[in-house]
Protein backbone atom coordinates (compact mmCIF):
# COMPACT_ATOMS: atom_id res chain seq x y z
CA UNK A 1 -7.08 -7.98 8.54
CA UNK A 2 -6.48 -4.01 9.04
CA UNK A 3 -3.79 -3.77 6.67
CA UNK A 4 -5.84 -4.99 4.14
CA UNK A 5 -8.91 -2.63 5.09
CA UNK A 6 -5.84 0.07 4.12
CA UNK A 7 -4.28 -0.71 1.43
CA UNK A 8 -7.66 -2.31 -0.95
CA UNK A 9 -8.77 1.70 -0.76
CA UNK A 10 -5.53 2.69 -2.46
CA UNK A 11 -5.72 -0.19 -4.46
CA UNK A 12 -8.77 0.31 -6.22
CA UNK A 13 -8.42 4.15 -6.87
CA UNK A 14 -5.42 2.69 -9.05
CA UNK A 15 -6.63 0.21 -11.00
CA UNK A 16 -9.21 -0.15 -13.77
CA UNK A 17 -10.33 -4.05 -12.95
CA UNK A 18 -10.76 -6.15 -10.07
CA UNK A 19 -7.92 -8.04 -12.07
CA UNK A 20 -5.43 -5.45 -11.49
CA UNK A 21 -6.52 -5.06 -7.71
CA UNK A 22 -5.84 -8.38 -6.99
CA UNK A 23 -2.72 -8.47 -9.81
CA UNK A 24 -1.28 -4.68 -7.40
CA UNK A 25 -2.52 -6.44 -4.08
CA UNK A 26 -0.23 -9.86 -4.99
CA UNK A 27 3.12 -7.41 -6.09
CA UNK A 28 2.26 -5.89 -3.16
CA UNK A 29 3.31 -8.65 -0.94
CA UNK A 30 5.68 -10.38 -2.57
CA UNK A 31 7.20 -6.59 -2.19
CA UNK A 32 6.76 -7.16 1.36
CA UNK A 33 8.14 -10.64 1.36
CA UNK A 34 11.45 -9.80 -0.45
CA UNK A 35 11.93 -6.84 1.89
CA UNK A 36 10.86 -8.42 5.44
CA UNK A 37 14.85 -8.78 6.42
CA UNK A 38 15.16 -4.81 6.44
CA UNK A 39 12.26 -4.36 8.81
CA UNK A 40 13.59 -3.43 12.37
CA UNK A 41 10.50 -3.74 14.82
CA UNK A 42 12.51 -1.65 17.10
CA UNK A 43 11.78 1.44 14.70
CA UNK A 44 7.90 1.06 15.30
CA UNK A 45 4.53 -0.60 13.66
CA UNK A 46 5.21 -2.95 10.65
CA UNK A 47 1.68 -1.53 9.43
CA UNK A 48 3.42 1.83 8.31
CA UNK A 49 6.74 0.14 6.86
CA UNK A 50 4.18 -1.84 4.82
CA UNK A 51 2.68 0.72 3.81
CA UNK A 52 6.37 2.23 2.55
CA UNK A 53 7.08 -1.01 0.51
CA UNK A 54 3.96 -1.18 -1.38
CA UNK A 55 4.80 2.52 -2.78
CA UNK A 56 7.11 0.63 -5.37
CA UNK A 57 4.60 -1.91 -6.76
CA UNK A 58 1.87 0.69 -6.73
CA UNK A 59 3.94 3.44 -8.91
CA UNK A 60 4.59 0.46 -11.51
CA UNK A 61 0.65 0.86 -12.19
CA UNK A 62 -0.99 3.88 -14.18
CA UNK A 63 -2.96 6.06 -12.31
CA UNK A 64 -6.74 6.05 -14.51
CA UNK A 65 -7.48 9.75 -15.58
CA UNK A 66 -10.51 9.96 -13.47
CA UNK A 67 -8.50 10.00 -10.16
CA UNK A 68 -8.67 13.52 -8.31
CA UNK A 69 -5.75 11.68 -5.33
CA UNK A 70 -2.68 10.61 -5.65
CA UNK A 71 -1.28 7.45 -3.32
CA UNK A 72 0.92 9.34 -1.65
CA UNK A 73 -2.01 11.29 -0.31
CA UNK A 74 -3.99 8.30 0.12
CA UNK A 75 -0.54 6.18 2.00
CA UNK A 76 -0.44 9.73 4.14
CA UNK A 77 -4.07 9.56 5.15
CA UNK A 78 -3.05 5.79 6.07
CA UNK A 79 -0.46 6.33 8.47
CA UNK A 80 -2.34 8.70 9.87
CA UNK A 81 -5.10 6.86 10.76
CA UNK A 82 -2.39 4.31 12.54
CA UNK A 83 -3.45 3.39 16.11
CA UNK A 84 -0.32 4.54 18.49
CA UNK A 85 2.01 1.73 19.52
């Protein structure tokens, strides 16, 4: 699945364990479950909406000192990679 090949990169740079991974990867989409009734497909790609909601469980989870990115950078460098519509 694409989304997945973008959002386990971001996942990993903020977690410690493959634990929390899968733990951050889990709130991720029951983020996206509970928020599926405000998507509007007629304002684009549900790959970069996705990519919006999972900013909320991923700030719940401390960033370990060794990271040099933040996920905003990382979610950026997502988005941008987006095929066009």
């Amino acid at each position: 699945m694409y989304l997945a090949r973008e959002i386990g990169p971001v996942c990993r740079k903020r977690c410690d364990s493959p634990k929390q991974i899968h733990d951050l990867v889990a709130a991720i989409w029951l983020e996206v479950i509970d928020a599926s009734e405000r998507f509007d497909p007629s304002r684009g790609s549900a790959v970069p909406w996705i990519l919006g909601v999972a900013t909320s469980p991923m700030s719940a989870v401390a960033v370990p000192a060794n990271t040099k990115r933040s996920s905003a950078d990382d979610l950026s460098a997502a988005v941008g990679k987006l095929p066009p519509c």
